[in-house]
Every structure is written in C-alpha cells, then in structure tokens.
C-alpha atoms as a PDB file:
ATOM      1  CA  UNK A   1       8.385  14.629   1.811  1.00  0.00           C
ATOM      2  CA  UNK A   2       9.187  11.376   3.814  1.00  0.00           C
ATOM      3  CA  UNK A   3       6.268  10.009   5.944  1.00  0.00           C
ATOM      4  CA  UNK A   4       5.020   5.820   6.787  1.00  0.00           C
ATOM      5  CA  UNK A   5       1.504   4.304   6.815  1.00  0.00           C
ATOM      6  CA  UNK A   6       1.150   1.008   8.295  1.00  0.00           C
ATOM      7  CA  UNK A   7      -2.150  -0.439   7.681  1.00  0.00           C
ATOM      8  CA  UNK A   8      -2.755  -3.379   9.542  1.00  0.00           C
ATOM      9  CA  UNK A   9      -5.596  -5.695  10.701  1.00  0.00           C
ATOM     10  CA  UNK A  10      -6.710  -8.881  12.784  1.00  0.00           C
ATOM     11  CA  UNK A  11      -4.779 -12.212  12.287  1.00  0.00           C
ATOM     12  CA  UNK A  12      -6.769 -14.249  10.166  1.00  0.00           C
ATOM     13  CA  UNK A  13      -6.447 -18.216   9.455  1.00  0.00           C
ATOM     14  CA  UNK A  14      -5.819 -19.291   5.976  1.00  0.00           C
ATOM     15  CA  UNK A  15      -9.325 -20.987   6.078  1.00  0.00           C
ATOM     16  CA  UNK A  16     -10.851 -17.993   7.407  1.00  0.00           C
ATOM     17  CA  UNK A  17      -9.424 -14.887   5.127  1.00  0.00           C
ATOM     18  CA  UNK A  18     -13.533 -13.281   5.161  1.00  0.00           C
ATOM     19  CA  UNK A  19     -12.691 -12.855   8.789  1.00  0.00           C
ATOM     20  CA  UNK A  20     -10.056 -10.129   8.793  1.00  0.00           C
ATOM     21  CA  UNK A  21      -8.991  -7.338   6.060  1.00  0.00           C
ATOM     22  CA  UNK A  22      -5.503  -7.727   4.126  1.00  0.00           C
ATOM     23  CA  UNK A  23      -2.854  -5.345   4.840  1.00  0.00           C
ATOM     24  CA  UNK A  24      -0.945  -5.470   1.561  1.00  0.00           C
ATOM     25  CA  UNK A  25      -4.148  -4.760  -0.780  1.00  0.00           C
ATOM     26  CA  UNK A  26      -4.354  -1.934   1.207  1.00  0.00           C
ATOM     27  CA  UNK A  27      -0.678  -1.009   0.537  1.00  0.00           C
ATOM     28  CA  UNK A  28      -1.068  -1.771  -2.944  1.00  0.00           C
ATOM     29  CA  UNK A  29      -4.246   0.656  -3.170  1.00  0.00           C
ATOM     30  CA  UNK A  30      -2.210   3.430  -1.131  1.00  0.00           C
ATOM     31  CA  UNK A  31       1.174   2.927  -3.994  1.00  0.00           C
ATOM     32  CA  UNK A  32      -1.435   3.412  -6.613  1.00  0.00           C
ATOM     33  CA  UNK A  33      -3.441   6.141  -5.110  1.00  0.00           C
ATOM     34  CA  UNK A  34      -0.611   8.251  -5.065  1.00  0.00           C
ATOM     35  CA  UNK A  35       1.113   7.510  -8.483  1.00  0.00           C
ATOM     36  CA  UNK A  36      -2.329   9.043  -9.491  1.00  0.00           C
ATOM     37  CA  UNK A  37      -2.063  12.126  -7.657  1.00  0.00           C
ATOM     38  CA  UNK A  38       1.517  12.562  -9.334  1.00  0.00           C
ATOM     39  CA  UNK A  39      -0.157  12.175 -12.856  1.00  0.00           C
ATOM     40  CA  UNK A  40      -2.877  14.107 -12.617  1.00  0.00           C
ATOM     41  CA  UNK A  41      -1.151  17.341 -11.361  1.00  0.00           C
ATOM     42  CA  UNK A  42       2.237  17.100 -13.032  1.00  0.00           C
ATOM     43  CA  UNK A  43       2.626  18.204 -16.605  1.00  0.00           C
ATOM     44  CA  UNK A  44       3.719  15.507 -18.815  1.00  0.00           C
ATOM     45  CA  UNK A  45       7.074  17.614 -19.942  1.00  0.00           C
ATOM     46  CA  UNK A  46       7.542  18.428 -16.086  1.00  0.00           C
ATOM     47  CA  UNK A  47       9.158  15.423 -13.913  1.00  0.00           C
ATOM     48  CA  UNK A  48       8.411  14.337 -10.724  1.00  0.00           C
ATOM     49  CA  UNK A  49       8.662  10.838  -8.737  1.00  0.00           C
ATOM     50  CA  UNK A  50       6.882   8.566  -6.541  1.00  0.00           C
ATOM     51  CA  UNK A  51       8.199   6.057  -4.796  1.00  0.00           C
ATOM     52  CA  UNK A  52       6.984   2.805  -2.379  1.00  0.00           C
ATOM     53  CA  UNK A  53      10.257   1.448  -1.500  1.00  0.00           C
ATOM     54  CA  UNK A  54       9.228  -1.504   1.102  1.00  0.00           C
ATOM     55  CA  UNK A  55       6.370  -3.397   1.811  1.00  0.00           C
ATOM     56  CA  UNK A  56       7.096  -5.477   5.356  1.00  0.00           C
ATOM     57  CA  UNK A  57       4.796  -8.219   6.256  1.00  0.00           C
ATOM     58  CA  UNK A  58       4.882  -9.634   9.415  1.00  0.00           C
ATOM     59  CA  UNK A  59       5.587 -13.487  10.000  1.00  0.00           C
ATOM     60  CA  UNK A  60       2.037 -15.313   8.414  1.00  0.00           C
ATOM     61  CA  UNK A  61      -0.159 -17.514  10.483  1.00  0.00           C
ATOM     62  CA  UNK A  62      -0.943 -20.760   9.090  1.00  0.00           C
END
C-alpha cells in the first residue's frame, strides 16, 4: 500500500509558535500511530514493516 498525507498549517513567527499548529508533530504522531497498528495486529513470529521514508519541510519563516 503506497499513499501521502501532508499535514500542514498557517505560517507562524518564531515569536508567535501559539499562533499556528506544527506540521512535523503531526507527522511524527501519524509515523507512530501506525507502527502501532503494525504491532498490535501482527503476531510477534509473523513479520511485517512500516515505513516513513521522508519528512519535507518547507523553507522556515524567521
């Protein structure tokens, strides 16, 4: 199964980070989330794999 998610929110300044979300705690969250639906339904003798290969950010605003 192949698919893409791209979370993404307003630009924030760095003095202002309350003021919009953050993308790549989101990604993080979403990498985790589904390494847990791999352990909890595959056997520990069975195999299977999960895998977040690239996490893009976009050019920061300073």
């Amino acid at each position: 199964m192949l698919f893409s998610i791209s979370p993404s929110s307003a630009a924030v300044r760095t003095a202002r980070p309350e003021a919009g979300g953050d993308p790549v705690m989101v990604g993080s969250y979403i990498a985790t989330a589904l390494q847990t639906i791999v352990s909890r339904n595959v056997k520990p003798v069975d195999t299977a794999v999960v895998t977040s290969p690239d996490f893009t950010l976009a050019t920061p605003i300073t």
